[in-house]
Protein backbone atom coordinates (compact mmCIF):
# COMPACT_ATOMS: atom_id res chain seq x y z
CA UNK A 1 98.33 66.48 92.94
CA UNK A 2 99.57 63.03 93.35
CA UNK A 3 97.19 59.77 93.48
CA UNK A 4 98.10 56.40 94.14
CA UNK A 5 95.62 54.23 91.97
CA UNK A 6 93.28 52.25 94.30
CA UNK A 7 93.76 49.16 92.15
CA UNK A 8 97.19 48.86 90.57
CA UNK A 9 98.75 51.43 93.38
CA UNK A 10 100.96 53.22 90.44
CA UNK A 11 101.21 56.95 91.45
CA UNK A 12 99.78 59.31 88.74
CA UNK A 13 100.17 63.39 88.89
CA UNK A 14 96.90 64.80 88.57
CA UNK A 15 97.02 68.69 87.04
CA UNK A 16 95.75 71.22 89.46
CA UNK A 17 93.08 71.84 86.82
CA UNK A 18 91.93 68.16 86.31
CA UNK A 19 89.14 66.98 88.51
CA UNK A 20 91.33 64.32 90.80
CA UNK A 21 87.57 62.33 91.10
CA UNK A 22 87.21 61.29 87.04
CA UNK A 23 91.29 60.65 86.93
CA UNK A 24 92.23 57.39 85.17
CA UNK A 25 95.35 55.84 86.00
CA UNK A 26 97.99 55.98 83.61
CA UNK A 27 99.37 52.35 83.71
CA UNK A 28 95.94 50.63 84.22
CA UNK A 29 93.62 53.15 83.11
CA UNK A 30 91.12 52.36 86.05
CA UNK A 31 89.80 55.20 88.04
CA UNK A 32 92.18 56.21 90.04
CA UNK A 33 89.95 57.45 93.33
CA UNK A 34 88.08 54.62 94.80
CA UNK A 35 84.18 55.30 95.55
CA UNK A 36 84.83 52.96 98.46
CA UNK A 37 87.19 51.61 100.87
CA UNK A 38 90.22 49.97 99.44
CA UNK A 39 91.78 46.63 101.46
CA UNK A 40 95.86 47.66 102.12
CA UNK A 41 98.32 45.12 102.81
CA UNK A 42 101.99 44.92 104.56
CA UNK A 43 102.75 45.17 100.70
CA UNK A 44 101.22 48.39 99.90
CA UNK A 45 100.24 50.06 102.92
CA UNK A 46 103.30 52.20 103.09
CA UNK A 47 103.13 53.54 99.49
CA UNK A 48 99.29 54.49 99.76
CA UNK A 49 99.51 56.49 102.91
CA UNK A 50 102.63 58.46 102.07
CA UNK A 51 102.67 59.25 97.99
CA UNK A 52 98.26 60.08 98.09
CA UNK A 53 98.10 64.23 98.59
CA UNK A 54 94.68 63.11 99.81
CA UNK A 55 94.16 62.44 103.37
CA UNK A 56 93.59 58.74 104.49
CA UNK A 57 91.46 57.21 106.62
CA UNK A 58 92.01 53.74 107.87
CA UNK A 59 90.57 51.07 109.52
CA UNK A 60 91.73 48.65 111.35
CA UNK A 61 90.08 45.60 111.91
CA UNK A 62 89.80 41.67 112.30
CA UNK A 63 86.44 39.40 111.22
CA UNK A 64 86.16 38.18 114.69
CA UNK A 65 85.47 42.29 116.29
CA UNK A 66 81.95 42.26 116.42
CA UNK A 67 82.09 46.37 116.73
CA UNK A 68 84.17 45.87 113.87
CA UNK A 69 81.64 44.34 111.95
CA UNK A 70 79.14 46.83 113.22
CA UNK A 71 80.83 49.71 111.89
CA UNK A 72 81.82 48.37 108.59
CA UNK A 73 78.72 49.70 106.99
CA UNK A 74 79.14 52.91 108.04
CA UNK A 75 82.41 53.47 107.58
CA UNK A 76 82.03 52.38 103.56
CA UNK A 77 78.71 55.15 103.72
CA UNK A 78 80.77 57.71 104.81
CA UNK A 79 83.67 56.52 102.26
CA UNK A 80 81.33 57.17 99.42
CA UNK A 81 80.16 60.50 100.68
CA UNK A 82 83.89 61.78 100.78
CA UNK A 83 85.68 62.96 97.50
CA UNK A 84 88.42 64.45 98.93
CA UNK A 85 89.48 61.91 101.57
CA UNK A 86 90.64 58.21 100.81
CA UNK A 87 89.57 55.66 103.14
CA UNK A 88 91.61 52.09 103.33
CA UNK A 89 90.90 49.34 105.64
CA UNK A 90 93.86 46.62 107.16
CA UNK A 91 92.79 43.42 108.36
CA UNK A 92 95.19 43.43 111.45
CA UNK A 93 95.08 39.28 110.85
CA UNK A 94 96.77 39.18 107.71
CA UNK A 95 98.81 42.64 107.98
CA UNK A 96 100.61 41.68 111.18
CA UNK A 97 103.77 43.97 110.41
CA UNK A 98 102.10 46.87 109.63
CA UNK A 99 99.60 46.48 112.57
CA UNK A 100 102.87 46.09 115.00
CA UNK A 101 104.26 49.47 113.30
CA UNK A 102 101.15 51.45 114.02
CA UNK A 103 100.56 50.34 117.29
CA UNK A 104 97.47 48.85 116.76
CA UNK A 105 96.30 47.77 120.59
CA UNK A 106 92.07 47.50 120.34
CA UNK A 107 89.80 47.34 117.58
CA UNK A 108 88.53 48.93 115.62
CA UNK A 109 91.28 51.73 115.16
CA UNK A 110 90.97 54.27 112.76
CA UNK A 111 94.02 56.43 112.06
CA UNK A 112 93.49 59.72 109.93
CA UNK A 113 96.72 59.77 107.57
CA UNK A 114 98.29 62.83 105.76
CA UNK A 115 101.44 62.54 103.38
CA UNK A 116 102.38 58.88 105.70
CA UNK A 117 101.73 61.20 108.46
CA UNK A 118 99.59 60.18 111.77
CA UNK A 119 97.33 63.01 112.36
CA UNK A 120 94.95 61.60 114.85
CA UNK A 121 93.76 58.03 115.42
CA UNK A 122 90.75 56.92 117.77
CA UNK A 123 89.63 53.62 119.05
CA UNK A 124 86.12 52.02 119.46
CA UNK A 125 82.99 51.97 117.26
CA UNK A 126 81.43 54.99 115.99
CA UNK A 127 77.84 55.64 114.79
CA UNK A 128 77.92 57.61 111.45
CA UNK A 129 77.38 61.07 112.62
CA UNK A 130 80.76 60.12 115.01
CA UNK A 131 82.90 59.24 112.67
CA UNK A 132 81.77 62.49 110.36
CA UNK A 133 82.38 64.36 113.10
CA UNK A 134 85.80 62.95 114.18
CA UNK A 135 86.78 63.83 110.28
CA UNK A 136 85.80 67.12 110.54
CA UNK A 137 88.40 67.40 113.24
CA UNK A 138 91.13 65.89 111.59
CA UNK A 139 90.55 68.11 108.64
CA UNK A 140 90.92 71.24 111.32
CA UNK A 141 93.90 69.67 112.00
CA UNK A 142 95.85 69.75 108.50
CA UNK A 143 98.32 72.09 108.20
């Protein structure tokens, strides 16, 4: 399995029979699995949706979204009930370009990523029990 790290975003190769949630990144020795959301950028959004062989979850937002705000709590609870899907978050302020690329047209958008690949995406706030649900779908959905 292959894991970008959350914090210096080198890719490690985690053995099959390694436990991907206590892996330390080889170059800065950090966990690599967040227990959180991570912030991406137009710098490394590209390189943490396509080179994880986790699923990603991202949100995209702006401070000024007042759902966005609202569902900021829950999306970080549901981020640190999940071991086996990433979740990221893009300020659509500061990452313009890759905003632009993914379409982004309301707020909050969430787009379920799989090897760089769009699975499903869905607009609008979600209560918790939503958005565990909407996961649950796009894990149905992984080939």
């Amino acid at each position: 399995m292959y894991l970008v790290c959350s914090h210096c975003f080198a890719i490690n190769r985690i053995p099959e029979d390694k436990n991907h949630i206590l892996a330390k990144c080889g170059k800065c020795k950090s966990l690599a699995v967040p227990t959180t959301s991570i912030e991406l950028t137009d710098l490394n959004f590209y390189r943490y949706i396509e080179k994880n062989d986790l699923p990603v979850i991202v949100d995209f937002w702006a401070s000024w979204c007042g759902p966005c705000k609202t569902m900021a709590p829950i999306f970080e609870s549901v981020a640190k009930q999940s071991d086996s899907i990433l979740f990221a978050k893009v300020n659509t302020e500061l990452a313009q370009q890759v905003s632009a690329a993914a379409s982004i047209r309301s707020i909050p958008t969430l787009i379920f990523f799989h090897h760089g690949k769009e699975i499903d995406r869905l607009s609008g706030g979600l209560s918790e029990q939503q958005l565990k649900a909407w996961v649950m779908q796009c894990l149905k959905k992984l080939p």
